[in-house]
N, C-alpha and C. Protein backbone atom coordinates (compact mmCIF):
# COMPACT_ATOMS: atom_id res chain seq x y z
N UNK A 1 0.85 -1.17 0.00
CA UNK A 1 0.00 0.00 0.00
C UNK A 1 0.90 1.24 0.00
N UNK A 2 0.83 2.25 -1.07
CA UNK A 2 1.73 3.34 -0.92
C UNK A 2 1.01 4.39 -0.03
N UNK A 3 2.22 4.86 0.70
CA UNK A 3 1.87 5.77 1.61
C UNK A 3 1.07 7.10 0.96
N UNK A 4 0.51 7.61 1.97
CA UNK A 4 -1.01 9.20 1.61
C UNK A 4 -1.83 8.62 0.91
N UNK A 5 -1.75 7.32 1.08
CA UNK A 5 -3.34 6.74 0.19
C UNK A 5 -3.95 6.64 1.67
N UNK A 6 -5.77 7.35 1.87
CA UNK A 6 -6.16 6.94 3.39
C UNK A 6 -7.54 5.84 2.55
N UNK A 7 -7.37 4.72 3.42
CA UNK A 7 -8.73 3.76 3.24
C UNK A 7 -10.04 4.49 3.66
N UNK A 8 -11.39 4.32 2.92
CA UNK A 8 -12.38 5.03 4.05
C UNK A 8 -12.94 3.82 4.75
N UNK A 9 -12.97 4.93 6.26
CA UNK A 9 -13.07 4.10 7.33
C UNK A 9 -14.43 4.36 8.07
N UNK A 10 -15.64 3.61 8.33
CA UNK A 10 -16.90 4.05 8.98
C UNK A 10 -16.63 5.06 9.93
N UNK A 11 -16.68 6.08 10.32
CA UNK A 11 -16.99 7.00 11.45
C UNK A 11 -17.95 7.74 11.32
N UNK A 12 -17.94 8.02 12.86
CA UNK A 12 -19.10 9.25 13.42
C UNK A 12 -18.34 10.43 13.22
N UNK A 13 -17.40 10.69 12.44
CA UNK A 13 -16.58 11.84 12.24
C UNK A 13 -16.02 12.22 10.83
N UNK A 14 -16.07 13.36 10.25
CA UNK A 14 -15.59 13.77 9.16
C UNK A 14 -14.57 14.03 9.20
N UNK A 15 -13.54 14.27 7.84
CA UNK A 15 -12.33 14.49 7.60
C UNK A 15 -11.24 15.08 8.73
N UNK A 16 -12.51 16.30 9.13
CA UNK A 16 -11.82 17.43 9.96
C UNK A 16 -11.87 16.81 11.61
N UNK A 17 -12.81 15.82 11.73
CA UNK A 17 -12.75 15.26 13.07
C UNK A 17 -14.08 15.74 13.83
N UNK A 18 -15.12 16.42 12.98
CA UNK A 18 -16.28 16.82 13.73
C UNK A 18 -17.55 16.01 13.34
N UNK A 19 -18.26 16.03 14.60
CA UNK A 19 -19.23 14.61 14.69
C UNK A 19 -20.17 14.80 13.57
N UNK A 20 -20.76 13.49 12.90
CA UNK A 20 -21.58 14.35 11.70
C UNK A 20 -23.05 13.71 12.27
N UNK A 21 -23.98 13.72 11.55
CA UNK A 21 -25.09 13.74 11.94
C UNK A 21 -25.63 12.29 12.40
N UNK A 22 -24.44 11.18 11.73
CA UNK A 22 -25.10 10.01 12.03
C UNK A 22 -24.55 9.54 13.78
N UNK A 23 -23.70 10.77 13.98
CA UNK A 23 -23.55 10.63 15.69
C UNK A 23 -24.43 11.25 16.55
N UNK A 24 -25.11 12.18 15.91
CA UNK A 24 -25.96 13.15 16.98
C UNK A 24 -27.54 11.87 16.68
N UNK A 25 -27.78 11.37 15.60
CA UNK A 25 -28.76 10.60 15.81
C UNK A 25 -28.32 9.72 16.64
N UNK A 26 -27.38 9.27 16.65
CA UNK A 26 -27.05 7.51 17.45
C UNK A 26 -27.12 7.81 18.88
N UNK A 27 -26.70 9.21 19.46
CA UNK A 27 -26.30 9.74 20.88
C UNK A 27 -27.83 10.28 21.54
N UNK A 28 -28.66 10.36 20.62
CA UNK A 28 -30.28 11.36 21.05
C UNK A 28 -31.15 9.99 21.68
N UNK A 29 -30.91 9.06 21.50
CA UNK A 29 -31.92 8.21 22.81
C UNK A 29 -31.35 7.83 23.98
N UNK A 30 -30.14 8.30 24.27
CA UNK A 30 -29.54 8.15 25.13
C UNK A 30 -29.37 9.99 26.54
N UNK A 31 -29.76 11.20 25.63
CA UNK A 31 -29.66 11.51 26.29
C UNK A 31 -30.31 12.20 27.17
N UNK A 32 -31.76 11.90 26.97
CA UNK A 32 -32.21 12.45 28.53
C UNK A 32 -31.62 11.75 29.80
N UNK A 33 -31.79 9.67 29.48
CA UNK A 33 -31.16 9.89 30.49
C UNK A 33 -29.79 9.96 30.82
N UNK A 34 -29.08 9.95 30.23
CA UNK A 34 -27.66 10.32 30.84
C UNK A 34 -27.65 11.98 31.50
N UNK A 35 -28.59 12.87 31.00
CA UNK A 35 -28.81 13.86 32.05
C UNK A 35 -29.56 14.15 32.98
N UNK A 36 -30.24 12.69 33.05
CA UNK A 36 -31.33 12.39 34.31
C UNK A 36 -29.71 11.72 35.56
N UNK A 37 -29.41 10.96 34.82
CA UNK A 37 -28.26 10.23 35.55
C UNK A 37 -27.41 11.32 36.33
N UNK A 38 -26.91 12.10 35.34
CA UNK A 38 -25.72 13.11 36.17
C UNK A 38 -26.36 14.09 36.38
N UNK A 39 -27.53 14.51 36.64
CA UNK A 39 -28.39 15.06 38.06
C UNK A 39 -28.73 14.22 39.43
N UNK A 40 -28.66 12.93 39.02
CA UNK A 40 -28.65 12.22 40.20
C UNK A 40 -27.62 12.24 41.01
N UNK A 41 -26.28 11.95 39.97
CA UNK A 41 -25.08 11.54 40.76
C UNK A 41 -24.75 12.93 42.09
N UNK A 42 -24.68 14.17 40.86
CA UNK A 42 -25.18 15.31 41.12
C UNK A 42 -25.24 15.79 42.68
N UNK A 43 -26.88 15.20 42.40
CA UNK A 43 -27.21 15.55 43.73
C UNK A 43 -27.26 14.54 44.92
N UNK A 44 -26.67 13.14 44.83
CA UNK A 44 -26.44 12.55 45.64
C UNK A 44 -24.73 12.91 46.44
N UNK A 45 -24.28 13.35 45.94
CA UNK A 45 -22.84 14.14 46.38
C UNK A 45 -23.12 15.25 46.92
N UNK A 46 -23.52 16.17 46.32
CA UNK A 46 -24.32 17.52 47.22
C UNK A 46 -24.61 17.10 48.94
N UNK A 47 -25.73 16.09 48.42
CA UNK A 47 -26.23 15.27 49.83
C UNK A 47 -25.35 15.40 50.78
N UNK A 48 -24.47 14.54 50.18
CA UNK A 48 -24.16 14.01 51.33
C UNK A 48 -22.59 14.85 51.97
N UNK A 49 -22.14 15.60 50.97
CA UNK A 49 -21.25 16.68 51.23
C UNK A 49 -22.25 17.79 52.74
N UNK A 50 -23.50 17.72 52.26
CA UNK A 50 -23.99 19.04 53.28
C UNK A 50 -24.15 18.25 54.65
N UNK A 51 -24.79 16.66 54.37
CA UNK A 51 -24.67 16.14 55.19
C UNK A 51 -23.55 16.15 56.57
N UNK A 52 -22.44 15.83 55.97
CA UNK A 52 -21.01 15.65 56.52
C UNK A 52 -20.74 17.25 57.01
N UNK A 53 -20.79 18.32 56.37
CA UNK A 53 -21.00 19.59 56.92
C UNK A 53 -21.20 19.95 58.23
N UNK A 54 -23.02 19.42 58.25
CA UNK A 54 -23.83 19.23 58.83
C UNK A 54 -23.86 18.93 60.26
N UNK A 55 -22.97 17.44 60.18
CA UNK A 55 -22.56 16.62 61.36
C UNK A 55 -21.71 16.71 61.70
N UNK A 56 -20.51 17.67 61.10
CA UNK A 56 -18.93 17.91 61.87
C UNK A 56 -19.52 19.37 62.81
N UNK A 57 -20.35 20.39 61.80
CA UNK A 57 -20.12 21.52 63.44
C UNK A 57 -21.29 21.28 64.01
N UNK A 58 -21.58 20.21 64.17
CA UNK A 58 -22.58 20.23 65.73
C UNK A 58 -21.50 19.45 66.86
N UNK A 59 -20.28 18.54 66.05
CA UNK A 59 -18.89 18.39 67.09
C UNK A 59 -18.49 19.83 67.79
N UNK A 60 -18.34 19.63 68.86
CA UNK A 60 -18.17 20.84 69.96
C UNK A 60 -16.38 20.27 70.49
N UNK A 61 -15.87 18.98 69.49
CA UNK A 61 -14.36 18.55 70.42
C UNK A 61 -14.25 19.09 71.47
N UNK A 62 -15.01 18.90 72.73
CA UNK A 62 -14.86 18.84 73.93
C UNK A 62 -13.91 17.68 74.58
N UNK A 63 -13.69 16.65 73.40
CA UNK A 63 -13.24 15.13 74.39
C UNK A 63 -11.45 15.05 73.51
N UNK A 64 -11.66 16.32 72.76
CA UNK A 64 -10.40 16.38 72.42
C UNK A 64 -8.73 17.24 73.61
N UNK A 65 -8.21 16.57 73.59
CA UNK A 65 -7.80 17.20 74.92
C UNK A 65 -6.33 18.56 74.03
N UNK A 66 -6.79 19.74 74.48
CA UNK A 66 -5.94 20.71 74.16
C UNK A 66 -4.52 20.89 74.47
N UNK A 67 -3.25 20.91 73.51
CA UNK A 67 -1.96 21.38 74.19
C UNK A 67 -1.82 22.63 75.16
N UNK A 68 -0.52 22.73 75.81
CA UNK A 68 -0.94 24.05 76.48
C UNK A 68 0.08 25.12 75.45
N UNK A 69 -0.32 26.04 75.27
CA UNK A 69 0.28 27.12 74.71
C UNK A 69 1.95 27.07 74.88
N UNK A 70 2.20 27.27 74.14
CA UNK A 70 3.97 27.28 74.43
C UNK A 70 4.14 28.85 74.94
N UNK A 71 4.86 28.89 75.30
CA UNK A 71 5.45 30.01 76.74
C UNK A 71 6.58 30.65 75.36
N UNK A 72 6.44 31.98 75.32
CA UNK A 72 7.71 33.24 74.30
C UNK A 72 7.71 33.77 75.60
N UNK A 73 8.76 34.07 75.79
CA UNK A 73 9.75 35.23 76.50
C UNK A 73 10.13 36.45 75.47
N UNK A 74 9.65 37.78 75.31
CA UNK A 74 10.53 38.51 74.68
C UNK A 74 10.04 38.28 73.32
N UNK A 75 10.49 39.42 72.39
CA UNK A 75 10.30 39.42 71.07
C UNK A 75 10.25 38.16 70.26
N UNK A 76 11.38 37.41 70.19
CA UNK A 76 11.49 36.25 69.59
C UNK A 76 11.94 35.45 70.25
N UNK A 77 11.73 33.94 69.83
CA UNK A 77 12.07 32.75 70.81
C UNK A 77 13.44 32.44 70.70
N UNK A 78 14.27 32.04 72.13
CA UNK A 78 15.27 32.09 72.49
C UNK A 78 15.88 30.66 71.47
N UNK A 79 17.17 31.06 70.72
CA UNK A 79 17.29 29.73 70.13
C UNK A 79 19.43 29.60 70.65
N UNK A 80 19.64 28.16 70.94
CA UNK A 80 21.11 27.85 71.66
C UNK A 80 21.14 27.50 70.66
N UNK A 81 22.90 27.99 70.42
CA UNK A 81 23.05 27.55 69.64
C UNK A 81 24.07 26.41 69.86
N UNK A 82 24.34 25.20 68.80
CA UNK A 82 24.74 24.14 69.12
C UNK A 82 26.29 24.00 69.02
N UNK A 83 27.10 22.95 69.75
CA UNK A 83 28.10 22.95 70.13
C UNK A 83 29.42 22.83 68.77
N UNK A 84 30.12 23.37 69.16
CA UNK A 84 30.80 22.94 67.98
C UNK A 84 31.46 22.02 67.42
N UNK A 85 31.80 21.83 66.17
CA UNK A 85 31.98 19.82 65.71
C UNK A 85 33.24 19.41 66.48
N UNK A 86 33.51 18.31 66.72
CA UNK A 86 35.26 17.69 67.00
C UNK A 86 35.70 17.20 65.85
N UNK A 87 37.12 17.26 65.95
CA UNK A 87 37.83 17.33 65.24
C UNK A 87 38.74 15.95 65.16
């Protein structure tokens, strides 16, 4: 087969790569529901995102037990400095 010869090949796409009509027929009984579907998914994530919301600030972490504040002296915290290497 010499090369820049192209075979024609069945597609839902023309030369340029844009869908032609025998794709928008093949895709139209399919899509109410696929946009019934991803309103569901949709709003089952919503759900349960507000849900989880919902149920973390009514947590008051009372049973979480708090560090105590670390203690500054003075402008900035005191830092030693370390010993020097041996030799």
């Amino acid at each position: 087969m010499p090369f820049g010869v192209r075979l024609p090949q069945a597609s839902y796409y023309d030369a340029k790569y844009r869908p032609t009509a025998a794709l928008y027929r093949a895709r139209q009984p399919y899509l109410i529901k696929n946009a019934v579907t991803g309103l569901c998914i949709i709003g089952f994530v919503g759900a349960v995102y507000s849900f989880t919301i919902k149920a973390i600030g009514q947590d008051d972490f009372s049973d979480v037990p708090m560090p105590a504040a670390p203690v500054q002296t003075g402008a900035s915290v005191a830092h030693t400095p370390s010993p020097p290497a041996k030799k």
